[in-house]
Protein backbone atom coordinates (compact mmCIF):
# COMPACT_ATOMS: atom_id res chain seq x y z
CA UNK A 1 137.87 141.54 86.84
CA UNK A 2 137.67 141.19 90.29
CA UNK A 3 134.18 142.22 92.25
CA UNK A 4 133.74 143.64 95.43
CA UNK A 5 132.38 141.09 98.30
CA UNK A 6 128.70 142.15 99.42
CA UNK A 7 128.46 142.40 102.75
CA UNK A 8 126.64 139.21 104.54
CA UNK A 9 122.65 139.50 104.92
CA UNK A 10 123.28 137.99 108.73
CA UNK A 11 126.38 137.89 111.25
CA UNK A 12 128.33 134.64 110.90
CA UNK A 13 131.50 134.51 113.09
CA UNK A 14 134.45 134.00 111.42
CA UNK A 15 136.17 134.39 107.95
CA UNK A 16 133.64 132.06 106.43
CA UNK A 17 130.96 134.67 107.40
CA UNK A 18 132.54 137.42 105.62
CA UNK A 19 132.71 136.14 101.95
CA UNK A 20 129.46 134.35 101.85
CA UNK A 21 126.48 135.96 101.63
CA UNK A 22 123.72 134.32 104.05
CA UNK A 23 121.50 133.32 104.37
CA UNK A 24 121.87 130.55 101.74
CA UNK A 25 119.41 128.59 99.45
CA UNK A 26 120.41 125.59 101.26
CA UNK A 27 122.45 123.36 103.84
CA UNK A 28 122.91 119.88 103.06
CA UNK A 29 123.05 117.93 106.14
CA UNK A 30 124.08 113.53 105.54
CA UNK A 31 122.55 112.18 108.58
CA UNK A 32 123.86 108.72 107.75
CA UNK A 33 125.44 106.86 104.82
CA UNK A 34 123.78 103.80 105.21
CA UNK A 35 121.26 102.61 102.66
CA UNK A 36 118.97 99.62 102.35
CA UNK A 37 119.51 100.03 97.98
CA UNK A 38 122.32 98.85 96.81
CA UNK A 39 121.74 101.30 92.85
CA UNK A 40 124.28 100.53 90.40
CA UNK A 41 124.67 103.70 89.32
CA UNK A 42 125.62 105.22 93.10
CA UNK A 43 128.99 106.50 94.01
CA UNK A 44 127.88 104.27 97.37
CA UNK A 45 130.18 101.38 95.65
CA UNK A 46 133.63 103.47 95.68
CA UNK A 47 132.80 105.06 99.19
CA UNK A 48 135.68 103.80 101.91
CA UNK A 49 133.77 105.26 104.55
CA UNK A 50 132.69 103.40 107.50
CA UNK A 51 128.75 103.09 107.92
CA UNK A 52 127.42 105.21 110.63
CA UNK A 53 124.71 107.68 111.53
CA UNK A 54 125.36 111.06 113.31
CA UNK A 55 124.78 111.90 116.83
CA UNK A 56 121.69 112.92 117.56
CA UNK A 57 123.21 115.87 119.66
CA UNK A 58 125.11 116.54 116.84
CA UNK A 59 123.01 117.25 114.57
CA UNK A 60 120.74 118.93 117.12
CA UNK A 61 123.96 121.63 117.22
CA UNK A 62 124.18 122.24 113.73
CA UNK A 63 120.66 122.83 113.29
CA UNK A 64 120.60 125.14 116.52
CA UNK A 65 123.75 126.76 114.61
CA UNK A 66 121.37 127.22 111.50
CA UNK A 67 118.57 128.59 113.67
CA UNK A 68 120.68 131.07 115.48
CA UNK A 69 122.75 132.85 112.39
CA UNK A 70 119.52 132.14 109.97
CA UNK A 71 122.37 130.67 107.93
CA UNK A 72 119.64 129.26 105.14
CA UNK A 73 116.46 129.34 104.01
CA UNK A 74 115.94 125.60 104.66
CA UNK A 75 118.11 122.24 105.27
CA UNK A 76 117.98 119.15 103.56
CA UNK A 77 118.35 115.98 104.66
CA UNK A 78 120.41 114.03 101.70
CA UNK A 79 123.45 113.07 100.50
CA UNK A 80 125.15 109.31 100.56
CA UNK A 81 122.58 107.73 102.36
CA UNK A 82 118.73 107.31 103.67
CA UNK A 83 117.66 109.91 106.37
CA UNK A 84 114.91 107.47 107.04
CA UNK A 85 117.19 105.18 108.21
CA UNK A 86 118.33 107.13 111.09
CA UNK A 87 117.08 106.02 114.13
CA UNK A 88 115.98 109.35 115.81
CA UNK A 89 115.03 110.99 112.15
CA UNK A 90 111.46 112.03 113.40
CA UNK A 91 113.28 113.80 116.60
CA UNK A 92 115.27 115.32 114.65
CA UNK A 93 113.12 116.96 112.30
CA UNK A 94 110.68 117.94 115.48
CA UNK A 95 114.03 119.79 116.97
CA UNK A 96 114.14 121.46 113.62
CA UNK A 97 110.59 122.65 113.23
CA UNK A 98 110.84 123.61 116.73
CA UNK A 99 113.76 126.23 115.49
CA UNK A 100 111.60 127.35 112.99
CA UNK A 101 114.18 125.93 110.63
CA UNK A 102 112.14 124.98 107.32
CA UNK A 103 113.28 121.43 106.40
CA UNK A 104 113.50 118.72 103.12
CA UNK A 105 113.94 115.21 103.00
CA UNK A 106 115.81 113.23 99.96
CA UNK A 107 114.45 109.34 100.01
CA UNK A 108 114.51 106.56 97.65
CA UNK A 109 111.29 106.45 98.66
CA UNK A 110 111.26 102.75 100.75
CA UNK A 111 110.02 104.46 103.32
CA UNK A 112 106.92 106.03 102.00
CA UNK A 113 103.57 105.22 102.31
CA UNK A 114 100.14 106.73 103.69
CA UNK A 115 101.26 106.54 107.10
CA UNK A 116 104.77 108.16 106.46
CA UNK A 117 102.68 111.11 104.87
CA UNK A 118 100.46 111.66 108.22
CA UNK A 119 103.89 111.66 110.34
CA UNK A 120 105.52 114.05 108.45
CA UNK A 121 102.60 116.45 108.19
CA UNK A 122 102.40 116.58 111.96
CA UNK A 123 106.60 117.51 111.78
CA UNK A 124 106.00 120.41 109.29
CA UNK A 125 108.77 119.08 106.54
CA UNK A 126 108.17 121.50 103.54
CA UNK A 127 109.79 119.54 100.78
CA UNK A 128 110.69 115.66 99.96
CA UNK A 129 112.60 114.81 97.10
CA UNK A 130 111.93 111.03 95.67
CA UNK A 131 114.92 109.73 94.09
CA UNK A 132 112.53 107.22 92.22
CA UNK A 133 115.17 107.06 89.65
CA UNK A 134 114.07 103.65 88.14
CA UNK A 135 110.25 104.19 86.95
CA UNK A 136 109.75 101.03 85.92
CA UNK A 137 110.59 97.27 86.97
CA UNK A 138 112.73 96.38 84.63
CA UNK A 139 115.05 99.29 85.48
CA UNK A 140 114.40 98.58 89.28
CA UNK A 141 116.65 96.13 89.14
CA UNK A 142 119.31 98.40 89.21
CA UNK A 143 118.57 99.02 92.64
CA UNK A 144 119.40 95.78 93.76
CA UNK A 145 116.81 95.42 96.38
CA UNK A 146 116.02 92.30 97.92
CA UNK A 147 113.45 92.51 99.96
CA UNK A 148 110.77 94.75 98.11
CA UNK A 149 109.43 94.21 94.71
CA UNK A 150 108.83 96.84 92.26
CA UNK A 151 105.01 97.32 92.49
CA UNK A 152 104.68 97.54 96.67
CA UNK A 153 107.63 100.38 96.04
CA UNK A 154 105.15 101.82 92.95
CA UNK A 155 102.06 101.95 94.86
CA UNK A 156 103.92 102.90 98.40
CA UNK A 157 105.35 106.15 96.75
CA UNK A 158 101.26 106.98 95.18
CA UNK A 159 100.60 106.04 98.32
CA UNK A 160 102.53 108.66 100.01
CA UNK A 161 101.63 111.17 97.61
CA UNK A 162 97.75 110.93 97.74
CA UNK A 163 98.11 111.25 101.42
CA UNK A 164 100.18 114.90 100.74
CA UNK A 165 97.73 115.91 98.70
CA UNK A 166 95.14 115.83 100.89
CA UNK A 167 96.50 117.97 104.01
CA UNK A 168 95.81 121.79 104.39
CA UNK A 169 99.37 122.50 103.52
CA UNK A 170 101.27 119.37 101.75
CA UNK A 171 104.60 119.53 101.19
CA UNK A 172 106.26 120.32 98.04
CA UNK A 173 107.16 116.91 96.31
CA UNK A 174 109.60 116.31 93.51
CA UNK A 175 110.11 113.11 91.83
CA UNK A 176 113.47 112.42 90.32
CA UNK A 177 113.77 109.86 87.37
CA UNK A 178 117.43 108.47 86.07
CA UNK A 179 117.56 109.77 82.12
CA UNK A 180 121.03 108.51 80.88
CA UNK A 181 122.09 105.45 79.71
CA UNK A 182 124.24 102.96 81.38
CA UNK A 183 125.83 99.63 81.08
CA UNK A 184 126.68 98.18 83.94
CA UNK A 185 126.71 94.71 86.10
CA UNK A 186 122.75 94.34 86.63
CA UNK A 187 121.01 91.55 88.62
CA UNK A 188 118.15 89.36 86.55
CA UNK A 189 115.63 87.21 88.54
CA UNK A 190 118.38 85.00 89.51
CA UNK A 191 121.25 87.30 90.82
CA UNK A 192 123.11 86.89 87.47
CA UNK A 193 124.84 89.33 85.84
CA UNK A 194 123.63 91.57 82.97
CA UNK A 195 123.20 94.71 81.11
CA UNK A 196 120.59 97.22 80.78
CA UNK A 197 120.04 100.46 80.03
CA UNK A 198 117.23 102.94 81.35
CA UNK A 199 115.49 105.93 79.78
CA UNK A 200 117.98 107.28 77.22
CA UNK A 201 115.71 109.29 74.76
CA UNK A 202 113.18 112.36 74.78
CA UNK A 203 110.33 109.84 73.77
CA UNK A 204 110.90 107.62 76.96
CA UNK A 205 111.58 110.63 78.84
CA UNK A 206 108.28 111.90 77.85
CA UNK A 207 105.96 108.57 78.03
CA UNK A 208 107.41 107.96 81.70
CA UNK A 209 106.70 111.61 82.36
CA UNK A 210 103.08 111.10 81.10
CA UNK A 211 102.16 107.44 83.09
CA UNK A 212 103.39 108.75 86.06
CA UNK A 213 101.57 112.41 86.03
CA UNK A 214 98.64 110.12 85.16
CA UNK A 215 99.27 107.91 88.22
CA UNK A 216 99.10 110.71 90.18
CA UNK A 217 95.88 112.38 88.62
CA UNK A 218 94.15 109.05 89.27
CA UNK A 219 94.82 109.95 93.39
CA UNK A 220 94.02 113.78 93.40
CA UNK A 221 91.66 115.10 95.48
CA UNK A 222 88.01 115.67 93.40
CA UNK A 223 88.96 118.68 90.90
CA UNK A 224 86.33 121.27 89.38
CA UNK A 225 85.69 120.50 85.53
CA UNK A 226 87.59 123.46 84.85
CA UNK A 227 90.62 122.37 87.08
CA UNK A 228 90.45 118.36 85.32
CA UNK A 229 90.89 120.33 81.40
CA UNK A 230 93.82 122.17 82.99
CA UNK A 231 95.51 119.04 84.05
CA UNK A 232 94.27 116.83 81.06
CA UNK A 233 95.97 119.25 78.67
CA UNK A 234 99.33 119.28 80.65
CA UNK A 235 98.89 115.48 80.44
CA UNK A 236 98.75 115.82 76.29
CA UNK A 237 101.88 117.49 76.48
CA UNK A 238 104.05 114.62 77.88
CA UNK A 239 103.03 112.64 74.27
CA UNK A 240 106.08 112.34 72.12
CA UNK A 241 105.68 114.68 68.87
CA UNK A 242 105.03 111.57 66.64
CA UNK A 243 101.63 111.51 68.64
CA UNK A 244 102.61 107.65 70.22
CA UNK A 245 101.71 106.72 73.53
């Protein structure tokens, strides 16, 4: 059964404007398609695109666009490639906050560290999304990376984080793990060949779930005794049911 068409929330010109309803949750916005991982399990390796980064006045537009319709709630900065990568990134997002357009970043998290988190504080970005993906160094390898090893990108990312934590108003941080399995050409020490697979079950889920929140508790800022029994028990939840650690 068809459904009537609410009208719009704002004024958008055009056709577009009439059978969307704004302003939306979101607007994706792929600032470049380069990347400095090369992840095994990325559409990257099927993309025929050529590897570029959008004008700066470009994207200036479309966020001046946002800003003058209120055509969503925030932007984010994801898709194919790394937003840090772009050279003017930090100009952009001061053009956004500027606008009063609320922004998020998605990284692979190369780019973070304690420094990273001062910067971004200063440009008001209210949400990053680390595609850490690979929790652990044996499935870091599936990243392909060749110039940093697993544990500077482990401690850069805490890093990062216990900076956030720290500021008046941090922003909100999500940390995204791969959970399915896959067999696929995989580089060893050497640059040879191999399979793997990476977390595939509810008890590996669960145990990476747990040393990571832990990783994190370890670089809070000090807690009440009240607030540390809080945490501890969410902690005691991320055991697997057969009480192994």
């Amino acid at each position: 059964m068809l459904t009537e068409v609410q009208p719009a929330t704002q004024n958008f010109p055009g056709r577009f404007g009439e059978l969307v309803q704004f302003p939306l949750q979101r607007i994706h916005i792929e600032l470049t398609n380069v990347c400095n991982f090369d992840c095994t399990f990325c559409p990257k390796q099927e993309m025929t695109r050529h590897y570029e980064y959008m004008d700066f006045e470009r994207v200036c537009g479309i966020i001046d666009e946002i800003a003058e319709y209120k055509m969503a709630e925030k932007i984010t900065f994801h898709v194919m490639g790394e937003p840090f990568m772009h050279p003017r990134f930090f100009d952009i997002l001061e053009h956004a906050a500027e606008r009063g357009v609320k922004t998020g970043i998605t990284t692979n998290g190369t780019y973070l560290d304690e420094e990273m988190g001062i910067k971004l504080e200063k440009v008001t970005a209210s949400q990053v999304n680390i595609s850490l993906q690979t929790p652990d160094e044996e499935s870091f390898k599936t990243r392909k990376s060749r110039r940093m090893k697993f544990d500077e990108y482990h401690n850069r990312i805490l890093e990062f984080i216990g900076t956030c934590l720290k500021q008046a108003k941090p922003p909100k941080i999500k940390v995204h793990f791969l959970n399915t399995s896959i067999k696929t050409e995989v580089p060893g020490e050497d640059w040879s060949v191999g399979t793997m697979s990476v977390i595939n079950n509810t008890k590996d889920l669960r145990n990476t779930f747990r040393y990571w929140a832990n990783e994190v508790h370890k670089i809070c800022p000090p807690m009440s005794d009240e607030e540390k029994v809080k945490v501890d028990k969410k902690l005691i939840n991320f055991l697997p049911s057969n009480g192994m650690s």
